[in-house]
C-alpha atoms as a PDB file:
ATOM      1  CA  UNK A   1     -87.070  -7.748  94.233  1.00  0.00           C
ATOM      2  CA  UNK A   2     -89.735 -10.282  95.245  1.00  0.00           C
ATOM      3  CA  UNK A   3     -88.476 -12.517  98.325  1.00  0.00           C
ATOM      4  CA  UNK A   4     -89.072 -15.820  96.068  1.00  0.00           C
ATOM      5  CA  UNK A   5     -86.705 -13.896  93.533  1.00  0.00           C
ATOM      6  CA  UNK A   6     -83.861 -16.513  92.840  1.00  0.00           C
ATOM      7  CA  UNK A   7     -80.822 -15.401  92.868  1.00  0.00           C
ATOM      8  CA  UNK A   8     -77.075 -17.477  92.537  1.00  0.00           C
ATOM      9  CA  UNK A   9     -74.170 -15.785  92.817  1.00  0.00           C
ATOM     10  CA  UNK A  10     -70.902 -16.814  90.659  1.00  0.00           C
ATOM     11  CA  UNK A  11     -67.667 -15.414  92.035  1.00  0.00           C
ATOM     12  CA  UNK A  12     -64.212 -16.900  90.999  1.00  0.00           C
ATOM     13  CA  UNK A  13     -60.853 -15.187  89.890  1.00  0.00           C
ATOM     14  CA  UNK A  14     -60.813 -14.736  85.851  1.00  0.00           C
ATOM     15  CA  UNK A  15     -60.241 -17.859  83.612  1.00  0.00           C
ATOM     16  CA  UNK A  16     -62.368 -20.425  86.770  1.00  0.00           C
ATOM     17  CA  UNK A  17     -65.281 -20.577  84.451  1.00  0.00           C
ATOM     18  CA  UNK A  18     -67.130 -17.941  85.672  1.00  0.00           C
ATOM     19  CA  UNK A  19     -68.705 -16.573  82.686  1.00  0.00           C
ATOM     20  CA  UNK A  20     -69.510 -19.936  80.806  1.00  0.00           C
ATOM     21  CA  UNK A  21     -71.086 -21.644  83.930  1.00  0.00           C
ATOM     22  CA  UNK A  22     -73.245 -19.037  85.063  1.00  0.00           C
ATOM     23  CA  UNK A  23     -74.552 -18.590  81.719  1.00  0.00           C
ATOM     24  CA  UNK A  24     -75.437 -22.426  81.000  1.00  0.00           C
ATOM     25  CA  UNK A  25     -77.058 -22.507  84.722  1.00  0.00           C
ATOM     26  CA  UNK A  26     -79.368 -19.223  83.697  1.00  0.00           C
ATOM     27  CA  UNK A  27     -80.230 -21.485  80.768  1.00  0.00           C
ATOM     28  CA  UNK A  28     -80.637 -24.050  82.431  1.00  0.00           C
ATOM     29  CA  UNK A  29     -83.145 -22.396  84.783  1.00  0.00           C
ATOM     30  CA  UNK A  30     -85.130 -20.203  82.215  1.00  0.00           C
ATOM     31  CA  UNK A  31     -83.141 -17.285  84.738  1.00  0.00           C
ATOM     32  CA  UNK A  32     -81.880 -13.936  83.857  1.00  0.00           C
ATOM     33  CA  UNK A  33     -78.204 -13.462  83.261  1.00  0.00           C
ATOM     34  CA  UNK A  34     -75.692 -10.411  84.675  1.00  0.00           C
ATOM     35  CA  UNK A  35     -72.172 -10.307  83.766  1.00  0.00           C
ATOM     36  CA  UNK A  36     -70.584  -7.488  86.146  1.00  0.00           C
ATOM     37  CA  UNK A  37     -67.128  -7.682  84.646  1.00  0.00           C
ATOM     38  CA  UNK A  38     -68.345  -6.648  81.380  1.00  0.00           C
ATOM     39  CA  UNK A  39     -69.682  -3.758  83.141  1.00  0.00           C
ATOM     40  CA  UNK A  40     -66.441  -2.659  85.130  1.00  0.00           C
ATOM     41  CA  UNK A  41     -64.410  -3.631  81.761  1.00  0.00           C
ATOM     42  CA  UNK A  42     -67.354  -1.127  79.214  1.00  0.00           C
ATOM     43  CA  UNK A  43     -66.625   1.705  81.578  1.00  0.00           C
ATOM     44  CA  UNK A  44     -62.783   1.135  81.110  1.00  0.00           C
ATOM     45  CA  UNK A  45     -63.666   1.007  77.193  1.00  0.00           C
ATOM     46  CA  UNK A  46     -65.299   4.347  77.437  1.00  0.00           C
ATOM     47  CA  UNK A  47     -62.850   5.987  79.746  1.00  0.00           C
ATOM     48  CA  UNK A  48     -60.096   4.948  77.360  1.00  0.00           C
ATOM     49  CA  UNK A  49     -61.715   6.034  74.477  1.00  0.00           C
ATOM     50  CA  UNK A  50     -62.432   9.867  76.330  1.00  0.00           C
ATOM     51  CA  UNK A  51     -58.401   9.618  77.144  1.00  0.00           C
ATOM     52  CA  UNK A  52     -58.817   9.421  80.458  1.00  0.00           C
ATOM     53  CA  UNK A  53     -55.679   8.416  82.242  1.00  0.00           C
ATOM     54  CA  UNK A  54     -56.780   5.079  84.508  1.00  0.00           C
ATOM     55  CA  UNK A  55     -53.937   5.477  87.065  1.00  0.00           C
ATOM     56  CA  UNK A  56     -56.076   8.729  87.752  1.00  0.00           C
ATOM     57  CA  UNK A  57     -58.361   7.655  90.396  1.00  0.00           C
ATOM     58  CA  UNK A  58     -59.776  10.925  90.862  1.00  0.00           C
ATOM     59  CA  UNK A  59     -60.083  11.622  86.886  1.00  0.00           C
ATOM     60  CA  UNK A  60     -61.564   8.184  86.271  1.00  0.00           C
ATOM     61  CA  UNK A  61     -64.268   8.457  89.139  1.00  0.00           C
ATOM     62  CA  UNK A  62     -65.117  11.745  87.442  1.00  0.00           C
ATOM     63  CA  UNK A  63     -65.561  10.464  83.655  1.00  0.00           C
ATOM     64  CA  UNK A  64     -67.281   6.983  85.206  1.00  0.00           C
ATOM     65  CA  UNK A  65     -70.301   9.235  86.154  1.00  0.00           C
ATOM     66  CA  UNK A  66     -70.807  10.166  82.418  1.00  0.00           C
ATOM     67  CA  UNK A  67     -70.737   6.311  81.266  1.00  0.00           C
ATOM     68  CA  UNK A  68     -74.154   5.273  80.251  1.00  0.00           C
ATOM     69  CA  UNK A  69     -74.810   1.548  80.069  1.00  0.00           C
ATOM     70  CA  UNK A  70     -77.079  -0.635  78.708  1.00  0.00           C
ATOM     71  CA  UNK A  71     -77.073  -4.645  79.769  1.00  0.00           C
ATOM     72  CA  UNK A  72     -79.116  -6.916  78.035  1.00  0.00           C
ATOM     73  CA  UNK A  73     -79.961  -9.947  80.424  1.00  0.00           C
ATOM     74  CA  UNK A  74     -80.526 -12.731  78.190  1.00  0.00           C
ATOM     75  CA  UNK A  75     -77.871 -15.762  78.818  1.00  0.00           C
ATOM     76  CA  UNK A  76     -77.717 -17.236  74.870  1.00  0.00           C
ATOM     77  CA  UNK A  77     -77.389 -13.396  73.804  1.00  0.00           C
ATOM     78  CA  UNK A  78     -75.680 -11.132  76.289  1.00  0.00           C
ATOM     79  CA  UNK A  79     -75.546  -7.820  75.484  1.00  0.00           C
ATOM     80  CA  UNK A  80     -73.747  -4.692  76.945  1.00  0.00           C
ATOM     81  CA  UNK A  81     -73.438  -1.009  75.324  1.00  0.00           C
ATOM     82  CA  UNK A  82     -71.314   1.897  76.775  1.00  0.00           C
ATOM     83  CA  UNK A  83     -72.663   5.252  75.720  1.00  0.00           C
ATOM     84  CA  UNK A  84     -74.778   3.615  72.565  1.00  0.00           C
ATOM     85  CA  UNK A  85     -71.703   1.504  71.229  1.00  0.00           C
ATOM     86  CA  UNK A  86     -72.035  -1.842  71.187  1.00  0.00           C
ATOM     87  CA  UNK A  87     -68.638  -2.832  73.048  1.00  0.00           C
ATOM     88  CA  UNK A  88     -69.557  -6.687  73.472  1.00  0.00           C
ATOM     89  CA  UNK A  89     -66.052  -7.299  71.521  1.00  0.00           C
ATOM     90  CA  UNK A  90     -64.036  -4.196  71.980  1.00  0.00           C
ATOM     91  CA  UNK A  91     -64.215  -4.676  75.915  1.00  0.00           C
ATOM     92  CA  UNK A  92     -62.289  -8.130  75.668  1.00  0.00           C
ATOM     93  CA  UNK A  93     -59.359  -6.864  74.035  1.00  0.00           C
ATOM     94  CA  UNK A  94     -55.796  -6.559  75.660  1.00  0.00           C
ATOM     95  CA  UNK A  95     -55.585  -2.423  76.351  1.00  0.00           C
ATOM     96  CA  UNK A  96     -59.403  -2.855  78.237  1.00  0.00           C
ATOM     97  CA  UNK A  97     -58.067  -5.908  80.026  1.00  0.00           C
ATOM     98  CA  UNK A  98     -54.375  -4.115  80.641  1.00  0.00           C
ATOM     99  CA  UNK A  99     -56.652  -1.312  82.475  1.00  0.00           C
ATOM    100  CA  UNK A 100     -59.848  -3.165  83.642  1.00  0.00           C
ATOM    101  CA  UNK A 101     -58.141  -4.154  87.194  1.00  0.00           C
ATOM    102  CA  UNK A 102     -57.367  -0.403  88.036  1.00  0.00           C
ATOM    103  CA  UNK A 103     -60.594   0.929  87.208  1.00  0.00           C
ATOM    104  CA  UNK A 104     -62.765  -1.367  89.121  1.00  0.00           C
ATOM    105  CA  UNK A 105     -60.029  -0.445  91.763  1.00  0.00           C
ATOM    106  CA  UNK A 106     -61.633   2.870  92.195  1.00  0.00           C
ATOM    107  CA  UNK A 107     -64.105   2.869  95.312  1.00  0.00           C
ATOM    108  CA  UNK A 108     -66.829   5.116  93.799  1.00  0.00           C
ATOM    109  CA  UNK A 109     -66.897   3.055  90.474  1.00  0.00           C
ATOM    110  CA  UNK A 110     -67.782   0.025  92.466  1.00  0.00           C
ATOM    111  CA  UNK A 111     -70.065   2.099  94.422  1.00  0.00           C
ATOM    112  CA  UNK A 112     -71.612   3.228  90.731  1.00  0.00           C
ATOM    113  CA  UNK A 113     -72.122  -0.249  89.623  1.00  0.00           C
ATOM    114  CA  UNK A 114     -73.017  -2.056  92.265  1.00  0.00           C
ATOM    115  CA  UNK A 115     -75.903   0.404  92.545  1.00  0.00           C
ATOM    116  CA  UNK A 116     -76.676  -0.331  89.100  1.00  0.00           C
ATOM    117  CA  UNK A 117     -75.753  -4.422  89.420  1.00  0.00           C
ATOM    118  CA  UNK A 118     -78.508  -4.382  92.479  1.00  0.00           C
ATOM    119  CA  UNK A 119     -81.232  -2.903  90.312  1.00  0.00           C
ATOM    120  CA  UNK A 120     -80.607  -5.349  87.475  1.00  0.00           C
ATOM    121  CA  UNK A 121     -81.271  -7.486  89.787  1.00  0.00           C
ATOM    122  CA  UNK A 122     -84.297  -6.212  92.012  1.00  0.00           C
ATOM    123  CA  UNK A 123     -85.924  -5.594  88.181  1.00  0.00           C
ATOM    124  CA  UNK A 124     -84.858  -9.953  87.271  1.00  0.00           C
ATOM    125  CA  UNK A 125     -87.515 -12.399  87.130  1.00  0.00           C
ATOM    126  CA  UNK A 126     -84.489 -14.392  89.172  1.00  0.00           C
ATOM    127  CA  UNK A 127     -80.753 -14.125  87.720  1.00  0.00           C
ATOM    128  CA  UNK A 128     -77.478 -15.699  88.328  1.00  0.00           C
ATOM    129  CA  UNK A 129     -74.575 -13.026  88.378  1.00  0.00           C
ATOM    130  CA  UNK A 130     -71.131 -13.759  88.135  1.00  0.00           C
ATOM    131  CA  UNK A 131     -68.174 -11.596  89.196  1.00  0.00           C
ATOM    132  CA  UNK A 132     -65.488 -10.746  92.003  1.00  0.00           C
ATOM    133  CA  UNK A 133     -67.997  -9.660  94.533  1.00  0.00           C
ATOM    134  CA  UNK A 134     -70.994 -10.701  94.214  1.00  0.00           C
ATOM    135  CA  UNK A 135     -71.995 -13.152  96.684  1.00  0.00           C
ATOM    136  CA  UNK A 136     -69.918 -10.816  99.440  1.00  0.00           C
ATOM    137  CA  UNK A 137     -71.018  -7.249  98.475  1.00  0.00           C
ATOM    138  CA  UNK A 138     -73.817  -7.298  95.551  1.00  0.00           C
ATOM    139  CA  UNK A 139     -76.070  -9.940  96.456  1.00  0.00           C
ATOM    140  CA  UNK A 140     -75.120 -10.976 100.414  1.00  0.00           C
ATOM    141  CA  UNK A 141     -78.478 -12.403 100.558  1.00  0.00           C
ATOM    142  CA  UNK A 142     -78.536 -14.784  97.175  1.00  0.00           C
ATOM    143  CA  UNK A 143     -79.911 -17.999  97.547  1.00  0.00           C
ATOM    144  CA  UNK A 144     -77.372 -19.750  95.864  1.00  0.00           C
ATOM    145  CA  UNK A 145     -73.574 -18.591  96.312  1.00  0.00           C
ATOM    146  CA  UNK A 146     -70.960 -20.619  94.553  1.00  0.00           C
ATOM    147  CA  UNK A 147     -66.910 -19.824  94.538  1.00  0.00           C
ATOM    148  CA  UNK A 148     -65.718 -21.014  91.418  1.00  0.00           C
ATOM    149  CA  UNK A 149     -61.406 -21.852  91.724  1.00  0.00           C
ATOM    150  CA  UNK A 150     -58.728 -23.864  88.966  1.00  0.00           C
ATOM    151  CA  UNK A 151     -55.322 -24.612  89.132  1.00  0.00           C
ATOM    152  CA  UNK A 152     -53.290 -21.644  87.138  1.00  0.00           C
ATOM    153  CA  UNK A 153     -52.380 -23.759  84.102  1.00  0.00           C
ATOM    154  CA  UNK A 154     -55.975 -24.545  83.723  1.00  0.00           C
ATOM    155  CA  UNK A 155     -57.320 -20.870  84.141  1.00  0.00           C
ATOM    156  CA  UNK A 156     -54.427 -19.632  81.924  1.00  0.00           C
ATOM    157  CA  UNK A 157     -55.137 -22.315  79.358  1.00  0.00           C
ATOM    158  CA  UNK A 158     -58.596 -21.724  79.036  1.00  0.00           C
ATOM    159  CA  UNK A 159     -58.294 -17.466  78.829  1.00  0.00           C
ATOM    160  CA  UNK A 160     -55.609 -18.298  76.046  1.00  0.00           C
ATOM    161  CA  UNK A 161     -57.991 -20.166  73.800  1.00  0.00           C
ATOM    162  CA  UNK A 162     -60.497 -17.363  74.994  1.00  0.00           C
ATOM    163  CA  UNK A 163     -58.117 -14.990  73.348  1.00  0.00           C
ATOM    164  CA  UNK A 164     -57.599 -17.339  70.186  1.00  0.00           C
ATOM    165  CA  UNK A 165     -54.154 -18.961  71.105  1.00  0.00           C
ATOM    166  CA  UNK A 166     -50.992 -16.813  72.210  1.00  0.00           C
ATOM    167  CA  UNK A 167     -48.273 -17.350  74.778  1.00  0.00           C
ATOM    168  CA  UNK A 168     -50.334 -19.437  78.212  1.00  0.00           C
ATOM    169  CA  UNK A 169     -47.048 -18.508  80.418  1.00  0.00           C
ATOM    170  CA  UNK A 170     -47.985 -14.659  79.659  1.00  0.00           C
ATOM    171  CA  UNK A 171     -51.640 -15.204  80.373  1.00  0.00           C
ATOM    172  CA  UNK A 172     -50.720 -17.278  83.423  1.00  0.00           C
ATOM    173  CA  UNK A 173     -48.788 -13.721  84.114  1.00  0.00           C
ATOM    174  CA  UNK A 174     -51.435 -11.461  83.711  1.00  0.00           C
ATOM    175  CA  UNK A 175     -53.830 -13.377  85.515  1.00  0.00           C
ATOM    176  CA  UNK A 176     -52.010 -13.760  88.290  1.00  0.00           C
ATOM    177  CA  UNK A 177     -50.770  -9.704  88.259  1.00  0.00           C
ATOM    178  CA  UNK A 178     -54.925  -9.056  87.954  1.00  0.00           C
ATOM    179  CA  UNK A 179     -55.310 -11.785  91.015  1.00  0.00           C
ATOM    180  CA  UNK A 180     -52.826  -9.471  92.962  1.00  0.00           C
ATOM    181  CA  UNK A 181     -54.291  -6.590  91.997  1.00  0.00           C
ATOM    182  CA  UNK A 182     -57.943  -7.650  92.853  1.00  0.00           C
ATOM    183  CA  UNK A 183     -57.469  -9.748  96.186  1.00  0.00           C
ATOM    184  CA  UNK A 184     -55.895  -6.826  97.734  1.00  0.00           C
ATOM    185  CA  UNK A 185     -57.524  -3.584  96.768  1.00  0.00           C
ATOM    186  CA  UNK A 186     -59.855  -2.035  99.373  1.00  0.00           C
ATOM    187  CA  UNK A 187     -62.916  -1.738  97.932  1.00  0.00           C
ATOM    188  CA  UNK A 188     -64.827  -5.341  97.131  1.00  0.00           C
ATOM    189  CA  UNK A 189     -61.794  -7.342  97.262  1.00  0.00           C
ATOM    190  CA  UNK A 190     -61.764 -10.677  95.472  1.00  0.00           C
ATOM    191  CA  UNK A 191     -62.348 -13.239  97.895  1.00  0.00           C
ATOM    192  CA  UNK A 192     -64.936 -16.311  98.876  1.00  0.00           C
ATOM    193  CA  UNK A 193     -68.111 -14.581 100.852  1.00  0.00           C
ATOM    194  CA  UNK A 194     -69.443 -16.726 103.806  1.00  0.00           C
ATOM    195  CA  UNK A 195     -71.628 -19.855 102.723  1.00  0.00           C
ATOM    196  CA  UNK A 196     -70.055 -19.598  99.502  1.00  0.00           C
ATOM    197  CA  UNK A 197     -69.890 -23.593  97.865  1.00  0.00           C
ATOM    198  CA  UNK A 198     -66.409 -23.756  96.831  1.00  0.00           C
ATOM    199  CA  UNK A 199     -65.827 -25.968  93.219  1.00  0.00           C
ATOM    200  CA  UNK A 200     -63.035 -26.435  91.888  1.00  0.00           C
ATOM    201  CA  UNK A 201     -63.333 -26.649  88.064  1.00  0.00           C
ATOM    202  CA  UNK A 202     -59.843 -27.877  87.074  1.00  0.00           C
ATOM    203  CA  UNK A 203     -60.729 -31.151  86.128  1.00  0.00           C
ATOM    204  CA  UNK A 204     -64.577 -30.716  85.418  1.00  0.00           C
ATOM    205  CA  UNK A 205     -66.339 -30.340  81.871  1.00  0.00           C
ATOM    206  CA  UNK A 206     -68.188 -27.510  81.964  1.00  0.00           C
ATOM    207  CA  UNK A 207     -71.771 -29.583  82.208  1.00  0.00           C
ATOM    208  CA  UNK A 208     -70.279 -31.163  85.400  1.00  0.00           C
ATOM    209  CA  UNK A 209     -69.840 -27.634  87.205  1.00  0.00           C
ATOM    210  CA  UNK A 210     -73.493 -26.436  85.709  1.00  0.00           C
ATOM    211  CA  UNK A 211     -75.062 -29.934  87.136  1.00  0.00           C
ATOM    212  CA  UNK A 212     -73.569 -28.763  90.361  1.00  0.00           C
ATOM    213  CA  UNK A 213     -74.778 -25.561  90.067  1.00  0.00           C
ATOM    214  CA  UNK A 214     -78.203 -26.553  89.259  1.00  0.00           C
ATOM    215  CA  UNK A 215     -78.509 -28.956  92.074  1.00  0.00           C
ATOM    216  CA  UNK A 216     -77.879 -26.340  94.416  1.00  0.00           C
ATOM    217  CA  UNK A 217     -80.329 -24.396  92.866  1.00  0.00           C
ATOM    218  CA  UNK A 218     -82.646 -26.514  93.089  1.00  0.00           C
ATOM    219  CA  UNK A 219     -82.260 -27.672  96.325  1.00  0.00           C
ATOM    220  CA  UNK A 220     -83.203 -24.035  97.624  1.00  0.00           C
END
C-alpha cells in the first residue's frame, strides 16, 4: 500500500450504522469498500454448510483454512463468495448470525482474515473498512478512524427493519448477547482503538454521519 493510500476505518457494535455509512462515505470519495463482517459471517456460511460444529474451536479453525473467498470492493455493488457461491444473502440469515459471534471468536480465523482484510487493502486504490477491529488491529495506521455507537432501541430498531420487521425486544437480545460475546473474547475484542472519533448515530440521518465522515476525510 502506497503511503498516500487513504484509508478510514469504521468500527461500531452491529445495528450503529456501520455498514450503510461506510459505504455512502466510499461513494462519496470515489474509495474502495471492505465489509469484514461479511467475511467472518461467509466462513460461518461455509462451515455450516460442511457440518462443522462452531462450538468446535479446534474443528472450525481446521475447516476455515479450506474457505476460499472472493470480495468484490465496489460500495453500490458489494460482493462476497465463499467457495464459488454467491452467499451475499444466505450470510444474513438467523442460523449464520446465531453462529457468526463464535466463529470470529476463534484466534486463528481472525488471524486468517485479517491477513486477507490487510491485503484487500494494501491492493485498494484507498478504502474505508468497517468492522469490530479495524481501526485497533487491521488498519492501526488508517488515516481516518471513526467509532460508530446508538442507543439499543435505535440499533435494535434499525437491524429489525434490516431483517424485514420481527420482534425489536428479541433483536435488542441478540445484539446485546453478540455485544457480550464480542467485547470480551480474546482475540480482537470489540472496542474503540486510540484516536478513534467517537459519533453517536442515534439521532442522526444517515447523510449527517457520512458528512461527518467525509469531513474528516477530508481534513487528512
Amino acid at each position: 500500500m502506497r503511503e498516500d493510500t487513504l484509508v478510514v476505518a469504521v468500527d461500531g457494535p452491529s445495528g450503529s450504522g456501520k455498514s450503510s455509512t461506510a459505504r455512502g462515505v466510499a461513494e462519496r470519495l470515489g474509495l474502495d469498500y471492505l465489509d469484514t463482517g461479511a467475511m467472518y459471517r461467509a466462513v460461518t456460511w461455509a462451515l455450516l454448510e460442511a457440518g462443522v460444529h462452531v462450538d468446535d474451536a479446534d474443528a472450525v479453525a481446521a475447516a476455515a483454512k479450506q474457505v476460499v473467498l472472493e470480495i468484490g470492493s465496489d460500495p453500490s455493488d458489494p460482493t462476497i463468495r465463499a467457495n464459488g457461491a454467491d452467499v451475499s444473502g444466505p450470510i444474513r440469515g438467523p442460523h449464520v448470525t446465531a453462529a457468526v459471534s463464535a466463529v470470529a471468536a476463534v484466534p486463528a480465523v481472525r488471524e486468517q482474515l485479517v491477513a486477507e482484510q490487510r491485503a484487500i487493502i494494501a491492493g485498494s486504490r484507498g478504502i474505508v473498512v468497517e468492522g469490530r477491529d479495524i481501526a485497533s488491529v487491521v488498519a492501526p495506521d488508517a488515516a481516518v478512524k471513526v467509532y460508530l455507537v446508538a442507543d439499543a432501541e435505535a440499533r435494535a430498531s434499525r437491524r429489525t427493519a434490516e431483517l424485514g420487521g420481527g420482534d425489536v425486544s428479541a433483536t435488542r437480545a441478540d445484539l446485546e448477547r453478540r455485544d457480550s460475546i464480542d467485547s470480551s473474547r480474546t482475540a480482537s475484542p470489540l472496542r474503540r482503538a486510540d484516536g478513534a472519533q467517537i459519533v453517536d448515530t442515534t439521532e442522526l440521518s444517515l447523510e449527517d454521519v457520512i458528512d461527518q465522515i467525509v469531513r474528516l476525510a477530508k481534513e487528512r
